[in-house]
C-alpha atoms as a PDB file:
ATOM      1  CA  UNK A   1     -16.941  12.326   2.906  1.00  0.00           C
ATOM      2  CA  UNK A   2     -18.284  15.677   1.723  1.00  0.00           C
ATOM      3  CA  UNK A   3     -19.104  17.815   4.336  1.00  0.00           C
ATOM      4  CA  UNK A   4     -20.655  21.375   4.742  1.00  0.00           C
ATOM      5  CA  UNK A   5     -21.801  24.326   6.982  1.00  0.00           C
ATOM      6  CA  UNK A   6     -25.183  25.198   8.192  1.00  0.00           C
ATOM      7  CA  UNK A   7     -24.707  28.538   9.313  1.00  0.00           C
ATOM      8  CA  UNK A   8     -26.916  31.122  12.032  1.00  0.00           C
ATOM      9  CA  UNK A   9     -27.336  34.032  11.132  1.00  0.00           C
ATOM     10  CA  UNK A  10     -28.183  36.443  13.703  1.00  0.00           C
ATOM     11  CA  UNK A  11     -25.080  36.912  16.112  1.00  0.00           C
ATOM     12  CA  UNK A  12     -22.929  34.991  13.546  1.00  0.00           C
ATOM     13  CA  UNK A  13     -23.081  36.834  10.392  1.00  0.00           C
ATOM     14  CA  UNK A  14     -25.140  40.043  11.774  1.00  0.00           C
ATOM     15  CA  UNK A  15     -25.955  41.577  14.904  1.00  0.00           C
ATOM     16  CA  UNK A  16     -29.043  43.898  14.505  1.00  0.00           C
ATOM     17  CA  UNK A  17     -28.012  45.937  11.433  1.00  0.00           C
ATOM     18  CA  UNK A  18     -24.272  45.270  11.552  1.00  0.00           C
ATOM     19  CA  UNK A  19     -22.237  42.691   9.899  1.00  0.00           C
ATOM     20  CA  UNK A  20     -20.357  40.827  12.382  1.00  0.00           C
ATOM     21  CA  UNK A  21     -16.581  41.403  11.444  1.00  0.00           C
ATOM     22  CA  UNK A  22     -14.603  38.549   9.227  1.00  0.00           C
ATOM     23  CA  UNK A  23     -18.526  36.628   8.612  1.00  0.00           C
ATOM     24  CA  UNK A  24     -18.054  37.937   4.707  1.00  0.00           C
ATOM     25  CA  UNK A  25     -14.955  36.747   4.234  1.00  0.00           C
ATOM     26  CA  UNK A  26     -15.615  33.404   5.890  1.00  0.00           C
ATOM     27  CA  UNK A  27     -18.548  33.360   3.600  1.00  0.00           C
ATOM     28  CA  UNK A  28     -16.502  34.583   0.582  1.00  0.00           C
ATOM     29  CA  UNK A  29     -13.445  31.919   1.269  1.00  0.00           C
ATOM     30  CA  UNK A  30     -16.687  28.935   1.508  1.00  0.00           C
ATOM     31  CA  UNK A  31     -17.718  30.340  -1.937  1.00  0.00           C
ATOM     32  CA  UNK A  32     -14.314  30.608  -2.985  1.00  0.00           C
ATOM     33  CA  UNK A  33     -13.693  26.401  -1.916  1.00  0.00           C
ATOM     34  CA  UNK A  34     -16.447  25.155  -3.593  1.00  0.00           C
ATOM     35  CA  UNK A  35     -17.927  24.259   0.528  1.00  0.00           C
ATOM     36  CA  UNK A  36     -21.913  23.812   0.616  1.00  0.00           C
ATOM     37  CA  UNK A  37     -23.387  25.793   3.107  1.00  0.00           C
ATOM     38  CA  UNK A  38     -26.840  27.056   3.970  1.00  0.00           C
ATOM     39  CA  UNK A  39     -28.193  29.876   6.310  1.00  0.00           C
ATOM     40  CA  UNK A  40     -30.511  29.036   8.787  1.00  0.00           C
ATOM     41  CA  UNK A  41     -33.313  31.596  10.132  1.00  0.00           C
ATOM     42  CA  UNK A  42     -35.966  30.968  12.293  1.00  0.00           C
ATOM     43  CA  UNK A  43     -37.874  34.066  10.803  1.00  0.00           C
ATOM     44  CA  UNK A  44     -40.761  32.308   8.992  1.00  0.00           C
ATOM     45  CA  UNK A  45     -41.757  35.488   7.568  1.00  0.00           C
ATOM     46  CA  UNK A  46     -38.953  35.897   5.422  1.00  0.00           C
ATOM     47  CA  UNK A  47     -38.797  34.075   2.171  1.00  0.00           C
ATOM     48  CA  UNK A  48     -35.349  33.372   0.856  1.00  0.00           C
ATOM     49  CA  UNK A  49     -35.377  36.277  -1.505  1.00  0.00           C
ATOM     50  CA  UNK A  50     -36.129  38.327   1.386  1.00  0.00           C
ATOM     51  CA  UNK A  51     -33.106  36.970   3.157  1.00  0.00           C
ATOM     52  CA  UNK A  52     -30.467  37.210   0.367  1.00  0.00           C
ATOM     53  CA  UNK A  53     -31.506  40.885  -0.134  1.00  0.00           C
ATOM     54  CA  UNK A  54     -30.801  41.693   3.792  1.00  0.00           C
ATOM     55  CA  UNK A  55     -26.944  40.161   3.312  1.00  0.00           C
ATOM     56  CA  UNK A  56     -26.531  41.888   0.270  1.00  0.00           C
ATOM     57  CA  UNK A  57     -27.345  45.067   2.197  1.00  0.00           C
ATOM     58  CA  UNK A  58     -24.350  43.827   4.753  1.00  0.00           C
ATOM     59  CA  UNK A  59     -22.064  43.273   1.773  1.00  0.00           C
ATOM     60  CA  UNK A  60     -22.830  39.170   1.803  1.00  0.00           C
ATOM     61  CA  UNK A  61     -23.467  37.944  -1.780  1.00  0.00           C
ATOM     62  CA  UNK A  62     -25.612  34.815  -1.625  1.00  0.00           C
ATOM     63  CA  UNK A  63     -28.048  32.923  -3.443  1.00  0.00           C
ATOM     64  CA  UNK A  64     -31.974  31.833  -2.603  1.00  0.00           C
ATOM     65  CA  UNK A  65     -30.442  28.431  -2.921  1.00  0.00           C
ATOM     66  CA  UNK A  66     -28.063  29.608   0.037  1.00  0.00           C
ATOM     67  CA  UNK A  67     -30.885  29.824   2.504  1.00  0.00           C
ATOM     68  CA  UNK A  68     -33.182  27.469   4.477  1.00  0.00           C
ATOM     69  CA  UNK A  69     -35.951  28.852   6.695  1.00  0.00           C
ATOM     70  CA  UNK A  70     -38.236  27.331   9.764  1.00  0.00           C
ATOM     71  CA  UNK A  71     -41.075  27.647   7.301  1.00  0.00           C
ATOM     72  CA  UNK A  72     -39.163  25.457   4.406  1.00  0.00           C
ATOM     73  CA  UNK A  73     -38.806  23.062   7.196  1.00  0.00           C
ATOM     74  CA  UNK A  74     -42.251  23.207   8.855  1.00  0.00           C
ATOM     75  CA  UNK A  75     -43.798  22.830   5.074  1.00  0.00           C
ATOM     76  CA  UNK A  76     -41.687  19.986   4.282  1.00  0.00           C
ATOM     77  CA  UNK A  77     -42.691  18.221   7.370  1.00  0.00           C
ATOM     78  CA  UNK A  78     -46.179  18.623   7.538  1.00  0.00           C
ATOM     79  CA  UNK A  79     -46.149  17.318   3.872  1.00  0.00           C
ATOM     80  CA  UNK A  80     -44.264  14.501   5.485  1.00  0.00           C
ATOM     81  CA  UNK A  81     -47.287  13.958   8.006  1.00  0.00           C
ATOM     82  CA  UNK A  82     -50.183  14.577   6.205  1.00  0.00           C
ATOM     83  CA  UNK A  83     -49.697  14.862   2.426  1.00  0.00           C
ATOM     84  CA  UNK A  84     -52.233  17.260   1.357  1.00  0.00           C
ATOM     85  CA  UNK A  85     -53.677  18.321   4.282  1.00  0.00           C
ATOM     86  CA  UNK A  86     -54.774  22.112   5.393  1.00  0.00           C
ATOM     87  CA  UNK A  87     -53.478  24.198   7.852  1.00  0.00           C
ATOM     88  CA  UNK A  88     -55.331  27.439   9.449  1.00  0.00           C
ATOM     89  CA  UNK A  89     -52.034  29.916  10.163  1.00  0.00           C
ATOM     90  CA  UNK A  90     -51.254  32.505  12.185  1.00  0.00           C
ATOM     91  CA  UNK A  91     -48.129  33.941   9.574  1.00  0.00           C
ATOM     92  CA  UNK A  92     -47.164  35.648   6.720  1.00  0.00           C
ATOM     93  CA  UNK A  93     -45.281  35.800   3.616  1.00  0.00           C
ATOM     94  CA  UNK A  94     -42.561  33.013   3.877  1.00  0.00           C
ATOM     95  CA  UNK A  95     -44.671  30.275   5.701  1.00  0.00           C
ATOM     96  CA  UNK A  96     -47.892  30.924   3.278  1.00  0.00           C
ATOM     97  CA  UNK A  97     -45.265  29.999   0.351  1.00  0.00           C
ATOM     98  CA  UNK A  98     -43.684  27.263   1.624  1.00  0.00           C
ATOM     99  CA  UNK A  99     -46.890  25.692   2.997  1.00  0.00           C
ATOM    100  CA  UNK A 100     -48.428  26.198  -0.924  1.00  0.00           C
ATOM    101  CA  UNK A 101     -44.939  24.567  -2.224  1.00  0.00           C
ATOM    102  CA  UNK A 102     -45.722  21.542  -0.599  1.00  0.00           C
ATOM    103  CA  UNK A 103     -48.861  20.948  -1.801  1.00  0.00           C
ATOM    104  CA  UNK A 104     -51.382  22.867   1.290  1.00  0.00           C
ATOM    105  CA  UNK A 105     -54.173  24.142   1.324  1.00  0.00           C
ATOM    106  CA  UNK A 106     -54.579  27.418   3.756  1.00  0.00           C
ATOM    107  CA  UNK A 107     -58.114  27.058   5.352  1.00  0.00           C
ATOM    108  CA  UNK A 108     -60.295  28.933   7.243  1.00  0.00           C
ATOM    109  CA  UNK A 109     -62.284  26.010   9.246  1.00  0.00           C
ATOM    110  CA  UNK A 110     -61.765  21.955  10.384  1.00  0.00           C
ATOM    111  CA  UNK A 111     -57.985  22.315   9.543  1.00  0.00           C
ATOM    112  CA  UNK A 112     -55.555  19.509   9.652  1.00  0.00           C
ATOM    113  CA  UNK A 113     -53.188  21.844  12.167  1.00  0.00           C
ATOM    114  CA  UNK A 114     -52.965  25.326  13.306  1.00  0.00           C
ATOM    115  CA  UNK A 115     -49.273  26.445  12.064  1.00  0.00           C
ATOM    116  CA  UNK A 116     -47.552  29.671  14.154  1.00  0.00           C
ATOM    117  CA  UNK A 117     -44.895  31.625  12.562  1.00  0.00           C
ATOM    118  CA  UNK A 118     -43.976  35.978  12.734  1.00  0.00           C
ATOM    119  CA  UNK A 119     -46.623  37.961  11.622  1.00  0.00           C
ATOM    120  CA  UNK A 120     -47.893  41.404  12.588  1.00  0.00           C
ATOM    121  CA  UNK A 121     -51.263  40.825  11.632  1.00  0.00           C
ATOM    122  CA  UNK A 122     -52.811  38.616  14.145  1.00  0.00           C
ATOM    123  CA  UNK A 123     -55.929  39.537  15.670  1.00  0.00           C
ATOM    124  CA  UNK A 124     -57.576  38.302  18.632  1.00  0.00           C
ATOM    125  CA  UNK A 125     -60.302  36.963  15.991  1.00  0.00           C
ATOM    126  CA  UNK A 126     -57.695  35.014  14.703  1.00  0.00           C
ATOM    127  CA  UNK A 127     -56.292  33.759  18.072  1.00  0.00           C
ATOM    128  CA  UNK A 128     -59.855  32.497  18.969  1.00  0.00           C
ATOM    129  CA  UNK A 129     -60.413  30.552  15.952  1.00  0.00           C
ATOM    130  CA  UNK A 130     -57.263  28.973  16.547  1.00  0.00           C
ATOM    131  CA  UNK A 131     -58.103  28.186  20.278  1.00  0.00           C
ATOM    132  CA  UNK A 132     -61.130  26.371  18.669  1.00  0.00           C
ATOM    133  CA  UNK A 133     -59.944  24.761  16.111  1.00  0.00           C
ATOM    134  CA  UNK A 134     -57.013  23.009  18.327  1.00  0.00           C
ATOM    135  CA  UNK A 135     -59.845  22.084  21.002  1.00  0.00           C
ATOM    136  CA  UNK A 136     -61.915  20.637  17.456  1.00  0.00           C
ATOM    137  CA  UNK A 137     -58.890  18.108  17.615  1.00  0.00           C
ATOM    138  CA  UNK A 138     -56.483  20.209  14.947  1.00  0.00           C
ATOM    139  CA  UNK A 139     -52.376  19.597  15.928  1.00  0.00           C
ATOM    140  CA  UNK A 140     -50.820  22.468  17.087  1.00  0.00           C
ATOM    141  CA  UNK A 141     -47.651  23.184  15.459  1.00  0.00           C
ATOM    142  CA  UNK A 142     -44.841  26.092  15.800  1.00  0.00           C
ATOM    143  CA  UNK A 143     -42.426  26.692  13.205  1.00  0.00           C
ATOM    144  CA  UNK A 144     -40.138  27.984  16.162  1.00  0.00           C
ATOM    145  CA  UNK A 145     -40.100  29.082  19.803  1.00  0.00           C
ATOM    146  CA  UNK A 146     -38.069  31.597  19.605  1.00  0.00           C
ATOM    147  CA  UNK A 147     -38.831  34.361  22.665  1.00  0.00           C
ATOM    148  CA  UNK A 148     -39.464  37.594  22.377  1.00  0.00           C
ATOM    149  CA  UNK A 149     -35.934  40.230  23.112  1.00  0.00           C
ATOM    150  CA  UNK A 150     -37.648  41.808  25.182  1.00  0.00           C
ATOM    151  CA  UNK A 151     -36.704  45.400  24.249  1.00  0.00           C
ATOM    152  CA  UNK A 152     -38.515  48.752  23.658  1.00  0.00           C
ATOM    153  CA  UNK A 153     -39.687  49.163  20.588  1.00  0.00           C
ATOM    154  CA  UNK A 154     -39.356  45.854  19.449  1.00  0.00           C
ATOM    155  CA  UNK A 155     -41.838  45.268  16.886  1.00  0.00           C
ATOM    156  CA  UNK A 156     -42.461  41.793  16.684  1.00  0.00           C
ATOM    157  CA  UNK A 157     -43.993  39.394  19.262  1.00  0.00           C
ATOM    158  CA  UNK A 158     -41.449  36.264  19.517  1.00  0.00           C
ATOM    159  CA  UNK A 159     -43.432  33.165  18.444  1.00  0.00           C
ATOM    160  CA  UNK A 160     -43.046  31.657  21.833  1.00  0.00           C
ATOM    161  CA  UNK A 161     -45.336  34.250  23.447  1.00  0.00           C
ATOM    162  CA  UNK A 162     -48.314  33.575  21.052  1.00  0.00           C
ATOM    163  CA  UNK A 163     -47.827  29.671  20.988  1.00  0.00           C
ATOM    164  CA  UNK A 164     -47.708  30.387  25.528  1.00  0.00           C
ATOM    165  CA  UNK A 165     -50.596  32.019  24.599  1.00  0.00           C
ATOM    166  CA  UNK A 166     -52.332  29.156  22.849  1.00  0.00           C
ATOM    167  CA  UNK A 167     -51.053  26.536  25.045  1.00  0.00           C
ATOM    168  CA  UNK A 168     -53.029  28.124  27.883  1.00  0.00           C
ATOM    169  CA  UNK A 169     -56.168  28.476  25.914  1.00  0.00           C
ATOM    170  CA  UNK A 170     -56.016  24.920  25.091  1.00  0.00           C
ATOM    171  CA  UNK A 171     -54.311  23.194  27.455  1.00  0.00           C
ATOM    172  CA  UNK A 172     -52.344  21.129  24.167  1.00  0.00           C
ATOM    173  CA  UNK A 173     -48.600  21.409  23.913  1.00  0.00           C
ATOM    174  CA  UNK A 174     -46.822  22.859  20.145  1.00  0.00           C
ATOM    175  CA  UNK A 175     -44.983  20.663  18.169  1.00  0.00           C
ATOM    176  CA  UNK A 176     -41.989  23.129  17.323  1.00  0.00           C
ATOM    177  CA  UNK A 177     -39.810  22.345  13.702  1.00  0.00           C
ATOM    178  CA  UNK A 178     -37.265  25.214  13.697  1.00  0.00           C
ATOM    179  CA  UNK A 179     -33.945  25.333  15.487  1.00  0.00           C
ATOM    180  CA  UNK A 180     -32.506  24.093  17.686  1.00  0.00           C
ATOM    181  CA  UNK A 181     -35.137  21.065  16.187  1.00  0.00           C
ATOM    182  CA  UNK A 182     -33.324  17.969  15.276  1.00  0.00           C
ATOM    183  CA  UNK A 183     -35.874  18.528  11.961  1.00  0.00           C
ATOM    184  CA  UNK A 184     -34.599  21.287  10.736  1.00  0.00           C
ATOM    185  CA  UNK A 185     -31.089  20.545  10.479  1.00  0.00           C
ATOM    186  CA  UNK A 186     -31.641  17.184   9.486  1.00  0.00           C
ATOM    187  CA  UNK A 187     -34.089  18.605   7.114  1.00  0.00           C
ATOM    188  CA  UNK A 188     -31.300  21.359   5.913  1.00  0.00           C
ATOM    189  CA  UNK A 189     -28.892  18.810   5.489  1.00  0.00           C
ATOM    190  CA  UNK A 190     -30.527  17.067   3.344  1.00  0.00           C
ATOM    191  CA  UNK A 191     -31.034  20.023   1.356  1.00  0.00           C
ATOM    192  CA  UNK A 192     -27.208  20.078   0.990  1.00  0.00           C
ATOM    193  CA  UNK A 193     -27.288  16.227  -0.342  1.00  0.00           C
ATOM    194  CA  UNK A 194     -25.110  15.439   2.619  1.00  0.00           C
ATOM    195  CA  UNK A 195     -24.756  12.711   4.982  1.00  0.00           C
ATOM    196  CA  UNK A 196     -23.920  12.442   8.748  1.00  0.00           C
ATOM    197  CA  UNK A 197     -20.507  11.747   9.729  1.00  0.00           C
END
């Protein structure tokens, strides 16, 4: 049976800006072998290019094909849900992509679901219309939970705090794809063409 590595990224391969010692050449002896592997990030921001250029800045060479993000996943299984449908989101970059991969249509009223990912731009506008639009009967739906660090200077919001946020407003629970989601890594090892042991 063929079998593979789905990887994490940050505190395996990086911390913060520094390689984590030995990750390249555990990378490098994978490529080397011939061994499928993907890097996961819950970062729906990020689109894969995005992603390959930060390991190439910490000496990793990769490929786009070498990377699988919470918004790839969240994309793919909304498309699996509602073929077609529309989503109002609170994002950027990656998760607008993936969501217009699989066939969505980004909306600014009556959408199918609300969809969560990283973004600086949010407004409380925004976070309103959301609130509405989940109490019109829209599906609330996170592409991670991850929490915010909790540092100084930190300047992005984990997803966790806005979904809390909506939650509250709402009183609906998030549907949450990314890891550790049993649909995301089933959903990245498919990507790989492999099977479960």
């Amino acid at each position: 049976m063929s079998k593979g590595f789905l990887i994490d990224m940050d505190g395996v391969i990086y911390s913060g800006k520094d390689l984590i010692p030995g990750s390249d050449e555990f990378i490098g002896k994978l490529q080397k072998k011939g061994i499928p592997f993907l890097f996961l990030t819950n970062n729906s921001q990020r689109s894969r290019r995005d992603v390959v250029n930060k390991l190439a800045g910490l000496g990793i060479e990769a490929e786009e094909k070498n990377v699988f993000t919470s918004a790839m996943a969240t994309a793919r299984f909304l498309a699996r849900q509602k073929p077609h449908g529309t989503a109002y989101v609170l994002g950027e970059g990656g998760l607008l992509t993936s969501l217009h991969k699989q066939g969505y249509s980004l909306v600014s009223q009556d959408p199918d679901f609300v969809v969560v990912g990283e973004g600086r731009n949010f407004t409380l506008e925004m976070v309103n219309n959301a609130v509405d639009m989940i109490l019109a009967g829209a599906k609330l739906i996170a592409t991670n939970l991850d929490p915010s660090p909790k540092k100084k200077g930190w300047s992005n919001l984990g997803i966790k705090s806005i979904v809390s946020m909506l939650e509250e407003a709402t009183g609906k629970t998030a549907f949450s794809v990314g890891k550790p989601s049993p649909i995301m890594m089933r959903a990245a090892r498919k990507e790989l063409g492999l099977s479960t042991a």
